[in-house]
Protein backbone atom coordinates (compact mmCIF):
# COMPACT_ATOMS: atom_id res chain seq x y z
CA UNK A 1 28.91 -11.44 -24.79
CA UNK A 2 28.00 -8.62 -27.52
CA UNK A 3 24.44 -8.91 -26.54
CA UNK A 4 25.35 -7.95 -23.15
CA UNK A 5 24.07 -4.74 -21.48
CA UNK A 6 25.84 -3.68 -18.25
CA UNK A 7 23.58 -0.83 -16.55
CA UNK A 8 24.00 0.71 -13.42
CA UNK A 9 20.88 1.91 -12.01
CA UNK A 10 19.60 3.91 -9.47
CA UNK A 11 19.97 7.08 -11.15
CA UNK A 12 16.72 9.35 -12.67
CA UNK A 13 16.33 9.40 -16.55
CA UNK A 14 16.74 13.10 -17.64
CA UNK A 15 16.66 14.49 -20.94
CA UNK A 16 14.79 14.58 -24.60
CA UNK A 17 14.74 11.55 -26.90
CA UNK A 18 12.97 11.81 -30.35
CA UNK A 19 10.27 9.01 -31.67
CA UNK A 20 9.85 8.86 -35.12
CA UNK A 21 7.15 6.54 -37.70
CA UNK A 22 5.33 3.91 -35.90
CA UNK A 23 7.67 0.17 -35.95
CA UNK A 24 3.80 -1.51 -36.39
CA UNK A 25 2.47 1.33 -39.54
CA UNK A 26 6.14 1.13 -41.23
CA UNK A 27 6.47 -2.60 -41.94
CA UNK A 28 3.16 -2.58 -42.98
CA UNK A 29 3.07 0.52 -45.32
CA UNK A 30 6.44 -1.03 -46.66
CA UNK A 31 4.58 -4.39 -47.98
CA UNK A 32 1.88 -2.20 -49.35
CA UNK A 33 4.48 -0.67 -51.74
CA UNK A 34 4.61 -4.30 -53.48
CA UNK A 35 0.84 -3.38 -54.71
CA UNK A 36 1.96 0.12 -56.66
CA UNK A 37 2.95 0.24 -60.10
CA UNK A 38 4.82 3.25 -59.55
CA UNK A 39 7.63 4.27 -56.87
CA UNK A 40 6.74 5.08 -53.34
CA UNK A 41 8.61 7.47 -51.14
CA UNK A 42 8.17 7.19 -46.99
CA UNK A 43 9.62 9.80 -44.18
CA UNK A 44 10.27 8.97 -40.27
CA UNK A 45 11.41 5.84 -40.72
CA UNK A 46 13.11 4.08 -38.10
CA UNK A 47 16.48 2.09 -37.79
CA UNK A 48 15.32 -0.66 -36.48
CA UNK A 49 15.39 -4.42 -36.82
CA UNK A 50 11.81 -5.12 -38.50
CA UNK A 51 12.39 -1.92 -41.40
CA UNK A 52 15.98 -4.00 -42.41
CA UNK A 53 14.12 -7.70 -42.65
CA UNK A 54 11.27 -6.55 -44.81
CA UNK A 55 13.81 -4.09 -46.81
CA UNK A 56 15.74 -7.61 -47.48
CA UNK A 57 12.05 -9.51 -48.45
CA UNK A 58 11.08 -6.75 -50.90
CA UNK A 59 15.09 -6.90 -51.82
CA UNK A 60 14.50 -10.55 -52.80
CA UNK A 61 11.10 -9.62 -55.06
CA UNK A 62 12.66 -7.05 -56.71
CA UNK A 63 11.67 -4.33 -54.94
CA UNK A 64 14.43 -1.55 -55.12
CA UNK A 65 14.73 0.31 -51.87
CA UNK A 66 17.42 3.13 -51.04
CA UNK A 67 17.83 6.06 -49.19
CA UNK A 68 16.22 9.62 -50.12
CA UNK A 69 17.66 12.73 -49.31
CA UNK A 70 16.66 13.00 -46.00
CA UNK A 71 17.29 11.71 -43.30
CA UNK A 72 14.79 8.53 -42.29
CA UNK A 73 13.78 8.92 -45.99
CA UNK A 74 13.26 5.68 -48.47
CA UNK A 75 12.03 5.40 -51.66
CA UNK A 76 10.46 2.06 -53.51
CA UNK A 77 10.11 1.29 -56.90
CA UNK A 78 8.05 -1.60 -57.38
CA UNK A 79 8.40 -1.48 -61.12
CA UNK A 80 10.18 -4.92 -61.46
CA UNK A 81 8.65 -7.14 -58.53
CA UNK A 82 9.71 -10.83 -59.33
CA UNK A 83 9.43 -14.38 -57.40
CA UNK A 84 11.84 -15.22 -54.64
CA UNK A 85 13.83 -18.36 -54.06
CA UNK A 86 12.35 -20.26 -51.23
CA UNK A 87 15.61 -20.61 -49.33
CA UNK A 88 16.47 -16.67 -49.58
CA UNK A 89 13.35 -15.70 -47.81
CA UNK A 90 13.51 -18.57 -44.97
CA UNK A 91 16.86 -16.77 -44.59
CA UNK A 92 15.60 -13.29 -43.60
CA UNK A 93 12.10 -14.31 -42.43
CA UNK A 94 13.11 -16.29 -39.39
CA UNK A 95 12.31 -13.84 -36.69
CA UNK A 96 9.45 -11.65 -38.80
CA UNK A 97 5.78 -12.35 -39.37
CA UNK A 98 5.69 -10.04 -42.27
CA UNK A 99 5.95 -12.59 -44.82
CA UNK A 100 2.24 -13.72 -44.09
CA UNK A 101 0.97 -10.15 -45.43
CA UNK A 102 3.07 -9.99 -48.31
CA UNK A 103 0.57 -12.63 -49.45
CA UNK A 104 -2.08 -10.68 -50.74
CA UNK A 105 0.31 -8.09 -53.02
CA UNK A 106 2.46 -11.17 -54.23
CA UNK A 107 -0.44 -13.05 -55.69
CA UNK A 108 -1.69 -9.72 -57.05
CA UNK A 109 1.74 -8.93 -58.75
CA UNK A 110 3.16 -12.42 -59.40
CA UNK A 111 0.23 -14.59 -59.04
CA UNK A 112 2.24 -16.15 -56.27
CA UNK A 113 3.58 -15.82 -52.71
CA UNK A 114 5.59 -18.48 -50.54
CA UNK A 115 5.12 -18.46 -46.02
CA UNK A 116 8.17 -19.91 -44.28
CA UNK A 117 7.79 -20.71 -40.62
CA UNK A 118 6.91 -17.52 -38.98
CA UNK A 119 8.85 -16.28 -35.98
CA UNK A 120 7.65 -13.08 -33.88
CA UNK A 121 7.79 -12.89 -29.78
CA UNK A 122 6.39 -15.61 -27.60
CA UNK A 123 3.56 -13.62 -26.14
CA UNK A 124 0.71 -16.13 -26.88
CA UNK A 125 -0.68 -18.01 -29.52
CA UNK A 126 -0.89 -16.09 -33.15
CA UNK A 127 -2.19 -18.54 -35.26
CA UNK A 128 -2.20 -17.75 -38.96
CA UNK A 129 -5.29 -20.09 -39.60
CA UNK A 130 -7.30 -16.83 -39.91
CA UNK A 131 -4.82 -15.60 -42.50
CA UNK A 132 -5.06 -18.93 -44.80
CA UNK A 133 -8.90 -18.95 -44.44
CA UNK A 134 -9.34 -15.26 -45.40
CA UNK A 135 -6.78 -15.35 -48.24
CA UNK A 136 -8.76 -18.96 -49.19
CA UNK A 137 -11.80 -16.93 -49.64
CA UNK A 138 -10.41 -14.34 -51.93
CA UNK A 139 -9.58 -16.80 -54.04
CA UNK A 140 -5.81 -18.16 -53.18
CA UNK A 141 -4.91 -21.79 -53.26
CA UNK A 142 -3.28 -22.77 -50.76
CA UNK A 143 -0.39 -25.93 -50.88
CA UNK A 144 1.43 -27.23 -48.14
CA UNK A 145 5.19 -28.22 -48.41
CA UNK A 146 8.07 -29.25 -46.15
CA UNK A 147 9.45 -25.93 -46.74
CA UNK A 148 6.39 -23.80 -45.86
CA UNK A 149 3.05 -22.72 -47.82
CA UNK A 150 2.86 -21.93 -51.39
CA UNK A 151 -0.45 -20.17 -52.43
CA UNK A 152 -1.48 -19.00 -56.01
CA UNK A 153 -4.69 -17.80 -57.42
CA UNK A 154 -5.53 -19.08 -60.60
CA UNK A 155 -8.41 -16.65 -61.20
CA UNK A 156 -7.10 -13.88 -59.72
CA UNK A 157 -8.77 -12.60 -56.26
CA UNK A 158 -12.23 -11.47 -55.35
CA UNK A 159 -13.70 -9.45 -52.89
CA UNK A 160 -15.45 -11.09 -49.64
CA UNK A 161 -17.56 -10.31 -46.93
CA UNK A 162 -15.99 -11.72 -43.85
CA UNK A 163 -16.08 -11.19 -40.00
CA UNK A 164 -13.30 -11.64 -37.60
CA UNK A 165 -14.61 -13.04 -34.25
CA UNK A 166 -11.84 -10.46 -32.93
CA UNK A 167 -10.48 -7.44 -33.80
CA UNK A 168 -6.63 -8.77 -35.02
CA UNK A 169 -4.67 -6.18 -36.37
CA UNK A 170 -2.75 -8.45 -38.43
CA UNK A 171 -6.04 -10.42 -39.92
CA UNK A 172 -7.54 -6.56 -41.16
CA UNK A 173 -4.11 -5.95 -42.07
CA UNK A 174 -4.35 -9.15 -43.96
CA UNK A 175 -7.27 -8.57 -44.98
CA UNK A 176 -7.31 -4.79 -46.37
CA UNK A 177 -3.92 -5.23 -48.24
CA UNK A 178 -6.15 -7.98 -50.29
CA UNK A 179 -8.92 -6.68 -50.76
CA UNK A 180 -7.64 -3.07 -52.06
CA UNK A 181 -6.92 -4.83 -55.59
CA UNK A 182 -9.65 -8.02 -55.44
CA UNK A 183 -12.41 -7.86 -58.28
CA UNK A 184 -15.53 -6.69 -56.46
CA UNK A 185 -16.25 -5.28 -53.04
CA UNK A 186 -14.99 -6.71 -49.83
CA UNK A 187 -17.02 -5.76 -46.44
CA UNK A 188 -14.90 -6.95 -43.19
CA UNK A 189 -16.53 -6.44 -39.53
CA UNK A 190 -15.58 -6.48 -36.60
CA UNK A 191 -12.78 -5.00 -37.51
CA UNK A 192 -9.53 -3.32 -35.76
CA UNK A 193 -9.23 0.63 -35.91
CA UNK A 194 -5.98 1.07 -34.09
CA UNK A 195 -4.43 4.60 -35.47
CA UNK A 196 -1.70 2.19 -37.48
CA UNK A 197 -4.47 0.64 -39.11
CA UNK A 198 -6.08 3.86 -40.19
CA UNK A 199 -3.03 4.90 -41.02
CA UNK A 200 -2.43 1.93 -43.49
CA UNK A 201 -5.62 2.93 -44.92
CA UNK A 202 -4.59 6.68 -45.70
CA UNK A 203 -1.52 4.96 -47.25
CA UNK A 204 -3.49 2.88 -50.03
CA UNK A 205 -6.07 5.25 -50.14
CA UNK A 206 -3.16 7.71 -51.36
CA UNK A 207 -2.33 4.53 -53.78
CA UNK A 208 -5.64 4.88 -55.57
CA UNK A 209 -7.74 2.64 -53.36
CA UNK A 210 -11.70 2.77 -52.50
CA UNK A 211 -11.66 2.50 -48.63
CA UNK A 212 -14.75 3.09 -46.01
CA UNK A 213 -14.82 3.02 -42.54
CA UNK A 214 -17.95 3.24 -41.16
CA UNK A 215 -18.44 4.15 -37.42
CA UNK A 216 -19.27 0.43 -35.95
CA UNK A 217 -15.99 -1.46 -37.35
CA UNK A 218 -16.85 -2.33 -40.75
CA UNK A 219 -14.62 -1.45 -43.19
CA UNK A 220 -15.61 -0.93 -46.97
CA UNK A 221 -13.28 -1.63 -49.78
CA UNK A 222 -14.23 -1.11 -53.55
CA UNK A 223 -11.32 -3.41 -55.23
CA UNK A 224 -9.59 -1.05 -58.33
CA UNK A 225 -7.52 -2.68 -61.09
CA UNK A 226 -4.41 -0.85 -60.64
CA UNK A 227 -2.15 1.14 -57.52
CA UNK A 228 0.42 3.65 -57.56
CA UNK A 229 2.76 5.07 -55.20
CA UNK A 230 2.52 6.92 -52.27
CA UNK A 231 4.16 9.53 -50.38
CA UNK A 232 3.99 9.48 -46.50
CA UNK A 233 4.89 10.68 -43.08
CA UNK A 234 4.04 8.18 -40.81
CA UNK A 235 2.36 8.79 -37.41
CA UNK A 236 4.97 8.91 -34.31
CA UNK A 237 5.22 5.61 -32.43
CA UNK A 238 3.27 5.63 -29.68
CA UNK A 239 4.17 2.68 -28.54
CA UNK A 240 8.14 3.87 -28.15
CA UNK A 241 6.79 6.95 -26.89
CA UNK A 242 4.69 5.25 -23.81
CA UNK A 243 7.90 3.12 -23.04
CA UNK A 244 9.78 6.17 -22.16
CA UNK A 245 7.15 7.62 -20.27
CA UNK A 246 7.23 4.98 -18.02
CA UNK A 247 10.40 5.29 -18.14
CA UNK A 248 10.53 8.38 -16.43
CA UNK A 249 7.72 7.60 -14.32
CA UNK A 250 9.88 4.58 -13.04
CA UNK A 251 13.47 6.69 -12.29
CA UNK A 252 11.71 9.26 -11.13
CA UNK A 253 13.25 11.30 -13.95
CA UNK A 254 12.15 13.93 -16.56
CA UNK A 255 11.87 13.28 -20.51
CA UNK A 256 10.59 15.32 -23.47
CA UNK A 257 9.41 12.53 -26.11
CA UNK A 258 9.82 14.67 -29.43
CA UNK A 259 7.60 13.48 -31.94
CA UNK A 260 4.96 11.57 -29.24
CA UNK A 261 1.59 12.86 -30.37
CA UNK A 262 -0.88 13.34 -27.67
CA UNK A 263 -4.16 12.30 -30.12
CA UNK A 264 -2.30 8.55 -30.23
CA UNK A 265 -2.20 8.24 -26.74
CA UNK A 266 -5.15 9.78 -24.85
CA UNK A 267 -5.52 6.15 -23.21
CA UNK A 268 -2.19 6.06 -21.70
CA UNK A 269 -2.00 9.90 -20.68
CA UNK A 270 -5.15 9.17 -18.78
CA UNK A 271 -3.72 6.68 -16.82
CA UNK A 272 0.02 8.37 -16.82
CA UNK A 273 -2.50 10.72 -14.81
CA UNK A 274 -4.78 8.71 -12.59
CA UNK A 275 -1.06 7.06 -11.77
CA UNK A 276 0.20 10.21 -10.09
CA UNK A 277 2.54 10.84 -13.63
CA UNK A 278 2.68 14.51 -14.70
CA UNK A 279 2.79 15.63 -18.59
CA UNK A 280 3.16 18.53 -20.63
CA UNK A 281 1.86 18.42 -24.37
CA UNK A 282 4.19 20.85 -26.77
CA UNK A 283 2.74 21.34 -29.99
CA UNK A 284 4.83 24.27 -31.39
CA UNK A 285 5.27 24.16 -34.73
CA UNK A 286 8.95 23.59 -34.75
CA UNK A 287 8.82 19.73 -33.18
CA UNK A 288 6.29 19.34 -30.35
CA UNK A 289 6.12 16.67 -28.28
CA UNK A 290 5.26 15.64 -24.89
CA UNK A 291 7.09 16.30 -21.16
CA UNK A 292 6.46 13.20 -18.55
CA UNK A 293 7.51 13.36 -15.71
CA UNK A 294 8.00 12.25 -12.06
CA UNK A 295 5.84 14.42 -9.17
CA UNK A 296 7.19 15.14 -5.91
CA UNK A 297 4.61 13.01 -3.93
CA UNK A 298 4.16 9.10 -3.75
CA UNK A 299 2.54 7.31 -6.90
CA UNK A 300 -0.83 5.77 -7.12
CA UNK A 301 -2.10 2.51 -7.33
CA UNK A 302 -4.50 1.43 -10.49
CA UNK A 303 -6.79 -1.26 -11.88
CA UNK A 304 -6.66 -1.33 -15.42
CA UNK A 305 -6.92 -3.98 -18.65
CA UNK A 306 -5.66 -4.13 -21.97
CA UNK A 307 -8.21 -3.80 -24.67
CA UNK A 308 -7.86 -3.24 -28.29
CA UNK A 309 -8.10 0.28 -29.55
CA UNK A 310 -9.76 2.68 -27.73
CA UNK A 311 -8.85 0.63 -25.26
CA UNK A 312 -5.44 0.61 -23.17
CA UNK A 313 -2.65 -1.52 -25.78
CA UNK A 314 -1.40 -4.22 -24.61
CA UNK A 315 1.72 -2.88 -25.90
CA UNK A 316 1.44 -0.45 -23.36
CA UNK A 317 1.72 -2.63 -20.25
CA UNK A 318 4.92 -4.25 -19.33
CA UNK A 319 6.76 -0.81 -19.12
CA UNK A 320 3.67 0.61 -17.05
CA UNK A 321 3.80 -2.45 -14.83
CA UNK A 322 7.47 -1.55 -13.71
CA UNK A 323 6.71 2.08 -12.38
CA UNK A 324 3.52 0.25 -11.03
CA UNK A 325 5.98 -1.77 -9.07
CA UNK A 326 6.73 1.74 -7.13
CA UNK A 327 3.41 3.27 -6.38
CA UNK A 328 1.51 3.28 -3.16
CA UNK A 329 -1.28 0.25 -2.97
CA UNK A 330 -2.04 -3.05 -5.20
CA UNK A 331 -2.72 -2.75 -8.81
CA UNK A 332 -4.19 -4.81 -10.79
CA UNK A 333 -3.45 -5.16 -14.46
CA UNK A 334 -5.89 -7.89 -16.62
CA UNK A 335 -4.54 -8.47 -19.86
CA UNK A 336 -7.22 -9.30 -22.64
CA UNK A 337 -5.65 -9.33 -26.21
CA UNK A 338 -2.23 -11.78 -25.50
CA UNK A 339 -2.42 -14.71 -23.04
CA UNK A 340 1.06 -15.46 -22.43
CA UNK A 341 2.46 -11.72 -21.52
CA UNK A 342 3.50 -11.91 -17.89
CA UNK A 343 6.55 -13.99 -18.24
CA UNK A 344 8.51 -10.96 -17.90
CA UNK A 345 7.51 -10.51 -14.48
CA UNK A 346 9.20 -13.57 -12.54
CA UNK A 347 12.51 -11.40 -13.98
CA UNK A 348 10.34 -8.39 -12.01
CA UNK A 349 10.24 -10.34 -9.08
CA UNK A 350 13.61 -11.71 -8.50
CA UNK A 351 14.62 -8.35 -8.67
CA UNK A 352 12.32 -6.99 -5.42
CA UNK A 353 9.04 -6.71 -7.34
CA UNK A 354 5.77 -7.87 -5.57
CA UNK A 355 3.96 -9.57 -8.35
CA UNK A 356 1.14 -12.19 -8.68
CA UNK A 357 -0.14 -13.11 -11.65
CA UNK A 358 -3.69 -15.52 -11.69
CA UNK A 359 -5.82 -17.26 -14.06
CA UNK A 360 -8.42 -15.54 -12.97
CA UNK A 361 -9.93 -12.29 -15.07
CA UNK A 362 -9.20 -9.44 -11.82
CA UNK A 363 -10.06 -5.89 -11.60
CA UNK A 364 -12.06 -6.03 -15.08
CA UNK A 365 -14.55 -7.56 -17.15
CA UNK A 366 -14.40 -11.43 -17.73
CA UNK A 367 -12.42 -11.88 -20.75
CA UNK A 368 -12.05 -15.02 -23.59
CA UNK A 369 -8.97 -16.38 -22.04
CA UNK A 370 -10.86 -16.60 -18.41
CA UNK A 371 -11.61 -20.57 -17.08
CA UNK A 372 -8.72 -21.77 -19.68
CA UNK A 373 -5.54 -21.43 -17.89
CA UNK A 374 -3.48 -18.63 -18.78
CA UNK A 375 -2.55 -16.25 -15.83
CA UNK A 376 -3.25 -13.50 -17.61
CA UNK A 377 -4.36 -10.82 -14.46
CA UNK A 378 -1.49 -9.37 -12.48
CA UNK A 379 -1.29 -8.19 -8.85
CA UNK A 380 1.35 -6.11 -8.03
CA UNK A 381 2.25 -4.77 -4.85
CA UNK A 382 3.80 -1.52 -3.84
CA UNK A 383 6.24 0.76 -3.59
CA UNK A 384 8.83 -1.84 -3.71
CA UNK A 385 12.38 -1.31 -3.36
CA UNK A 386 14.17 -2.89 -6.89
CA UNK A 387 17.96 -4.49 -6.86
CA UNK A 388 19.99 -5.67 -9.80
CA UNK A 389 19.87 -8.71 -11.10
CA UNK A 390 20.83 -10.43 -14.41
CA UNK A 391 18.32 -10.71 -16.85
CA UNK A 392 17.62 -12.57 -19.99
CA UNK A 393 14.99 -10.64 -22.55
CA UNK A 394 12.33 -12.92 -24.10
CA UNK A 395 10.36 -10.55 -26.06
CA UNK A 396 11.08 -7.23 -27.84
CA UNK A 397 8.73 -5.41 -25.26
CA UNK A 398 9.04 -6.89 -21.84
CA UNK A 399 13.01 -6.30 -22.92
CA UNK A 400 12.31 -2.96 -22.66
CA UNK A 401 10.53 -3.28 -19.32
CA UNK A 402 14.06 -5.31 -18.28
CA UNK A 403 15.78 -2.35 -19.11
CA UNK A 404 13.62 0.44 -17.28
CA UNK A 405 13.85 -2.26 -13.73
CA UNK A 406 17.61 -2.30 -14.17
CA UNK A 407 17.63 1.73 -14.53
CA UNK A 408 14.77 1.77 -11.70
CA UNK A 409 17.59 -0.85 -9.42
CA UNK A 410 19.92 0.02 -7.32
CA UNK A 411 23.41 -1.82 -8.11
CA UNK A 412 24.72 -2.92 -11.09
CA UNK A 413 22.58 -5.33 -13.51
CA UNK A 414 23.38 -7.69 -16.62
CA UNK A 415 20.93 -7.75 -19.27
CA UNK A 416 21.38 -10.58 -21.80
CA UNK A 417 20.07 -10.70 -25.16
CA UNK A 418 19.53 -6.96 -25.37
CA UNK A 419 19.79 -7.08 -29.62
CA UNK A 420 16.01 -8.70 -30.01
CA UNK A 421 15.53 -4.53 -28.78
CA UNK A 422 16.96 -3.11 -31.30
CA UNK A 423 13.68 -4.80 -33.06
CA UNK A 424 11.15 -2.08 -32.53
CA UNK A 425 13.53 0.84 -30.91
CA UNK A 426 15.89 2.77 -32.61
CA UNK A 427 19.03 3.47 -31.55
CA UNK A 428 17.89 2.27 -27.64
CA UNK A 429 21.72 2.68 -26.28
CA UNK A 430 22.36 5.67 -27.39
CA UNK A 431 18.71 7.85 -26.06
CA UNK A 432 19.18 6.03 -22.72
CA UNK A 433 23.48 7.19 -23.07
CA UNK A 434 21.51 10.97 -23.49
CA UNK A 435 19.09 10.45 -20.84
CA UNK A 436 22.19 10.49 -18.17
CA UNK A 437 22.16 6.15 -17.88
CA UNK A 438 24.88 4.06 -17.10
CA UNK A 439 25.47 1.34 -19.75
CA UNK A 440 27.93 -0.35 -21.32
CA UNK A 441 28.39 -3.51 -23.39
């Protein structure tokens, strides 16, 4: 019953909340510290779910992580990395994918690296195939085992030239955190350029690596013998950021994100805008940040699809479909990049929404998951008039969408399974306590 959130909704979201580094850079950046020979030092970083697991998986290779002297600070030192038991890391991998990239710096340190079963949400299929068959190509050897996957590389790795047939962020992630110590050069196209991914790249470029992106998604990397640390700020999580301007958009309420950084999120804002959403960018040099807010006046109806970056993240969505749930007209909403993300929305519905979701590719482009049976296009109807209802969370995402219908509801809603939030959002109970919400355990 600890997982348990009682809201009662009905009541704007008012206030300031503050965003700090990017849940999908910080993971990442924190693997990349395996590949240093010297200690690493990171700032922003969240207390959330995903930093503690991969904190535990570096624990277990010898990576020594503690706190700096500021807050959100930790430091690395990579100076003793060392093979894990097998059982340990089943242990704290069970609801991470971030063992899968630990590959590449693991064979380059140890020579080895070990993949349990790989948890993650349910949004769709995220097969890893693509990760074996790159890493295969470097080099690794790869051995299956009723425990999971073992690879080595006898010869050490080498670089590649390899296209992905899409743009995964987690296959360049894959991918560049191989290549940047691989004998040779490695040349990957089609590649994604999502800010986290550039971001990754400023990280091991601050390392010592060779790293090239060229203008039509190719990325460049010249493979160097040897890494040291690094010493980051993170960008703001945009992601975070976008959830609580729907937020507001949703309550009809009024929040300054401190830390949301309008460069990240030119996508969104535009359609925060076309929406009927008002927003105020603060960059003063003491903390900006950005204002969103509900307009006196009725909301707007949109068409819009998920894309990979520059296009609208699919990340983005769920919250935005809940304040789409209150404007004037149909939207339509075609998601392209995850097949199996509208779950959350028969939750939606039971609670007054007006939403259809087809197999059909509506309001956009025809996409690859069109003519193979995932309803992956929404319909939604508005301004609808949202009740409470009890709700069970499936993903760390549409959780978040959960919460923002139970604020958005009038009456008083259960939430179950509320901890898979505390995945990507830090300290969720206690910005949405500030924002003037209702909640209790």
């Amino acid at each position: 019953m600890s997982d348990v959130l009682v809201v009662n909704g009905g009541a704007p979201l008012k206030g300031e909340v503050t965003v700090r580094g990017a849940k999908n850079l910080v993971s990442k950046a924190m693997v990349a510290t395996v590949l240093g020979e010297s200690r690493s030092r990171m700032f922003d970083v969240p207390r959330i779910r995903d930093v503690e697991i991969v904190t535990g998986l570096l624990e277990l290779h010898g990576v020594k992580v503690t706190p700096g002297e500021h807050d959100g600070e930790l430091v690395f030192d990579p100076s003793n990395v060392e093979r894990a038991g097998v059982d340990e890391i089943n242990v704290h991998a069970g609801s991470s994918r971030i063992p899968i990239l630990l590959c590449g710096p693991l064979l380059h340190r140890l020579g080895h690296a070990f993949i349990p079963e790989l948890g993650g949400c349910n949004i769709g299929g995220r097969p890893i195939d693509f990760h074996l068959e790159a890493l295969r190509r470097f080099g690794a050897v790869v051995d299956k085992a009723p425990e999971g996957l073992h690879l080595s590389a006898p010869d050490g790795l080498h670089g590649i030239k390899y296209h992905l047939d899409y743009p995964s962020v987690g296959a360049t992630e894959q991918i560049l955190l191989a290549a940047v110590r691989a004998k040779g050069v490695t040349e990957l196209s089609n590649a994604a350029v999502e800010p986290e991914i550039i971001d990754l790249i400023c990280v091991l470029q601050k390392m010592g690596a060779i790293i090239k992106v060229h203008t039509n998604r190719v990325i460049e990397i010249e493979g160097v013998p040897r890494l040291g640390g690094f010493v980051h700020r993170p960008i703001p999580d945009r992601i975070e950021a976008a959830s609580w301007a729907s937020a507001a958009l949703a309550t009809k309420g009024d929040i300054f994100v401190r830390g949301a950084r309008q460069a990240d999120m030119m996508t969104y804002l535009n359609v925060f805008r076309s929406i009927g959403g008002e927003f105020e960018v603060d960059d003063s040099p003491s903390g900006g940040g950005i204002r969103f807010w509900h307009p006196v006046g009725d909301l707007r109806a949109v068409a819009l699809e998920t894309d990979v970056h520059p296009g609208f993240m699919t990340d983005w969505q769920q919250p935005l479909v809940v304040a789409l749930s209150q404007a004037n007209g149909l939207s339509v909403v075609h998601e392209t990049v995850y097949e199996n993300r509208f779950g959350y929305t028969e939750a939606l519905a039971q609670m007054g929404a007006n939403i259809q979701v087809y197999q059909d590719c509506l309001g956009g482009t025809p996409c690859r998951f069109g003519r193979m049976g995932f309803r992956h296009s929404a319909v939604i109807a508005g301004p609808a008039k949202l009740h409470a209802h009890d709700l069970i969370i499936p993903d760390l995402r549409a959780g978040f969408s959960h919460l923002i219908a139970a604020m958005a509801a009038e009456g008083r809603s259960r939430v179950h399974g509320v901890d898979l939030i505390n995945r990507g959002y830090e300290n969720f109970e206690g910005k949405l306590t500030a924002l003037g919400a209702d909640i209790a355990r």
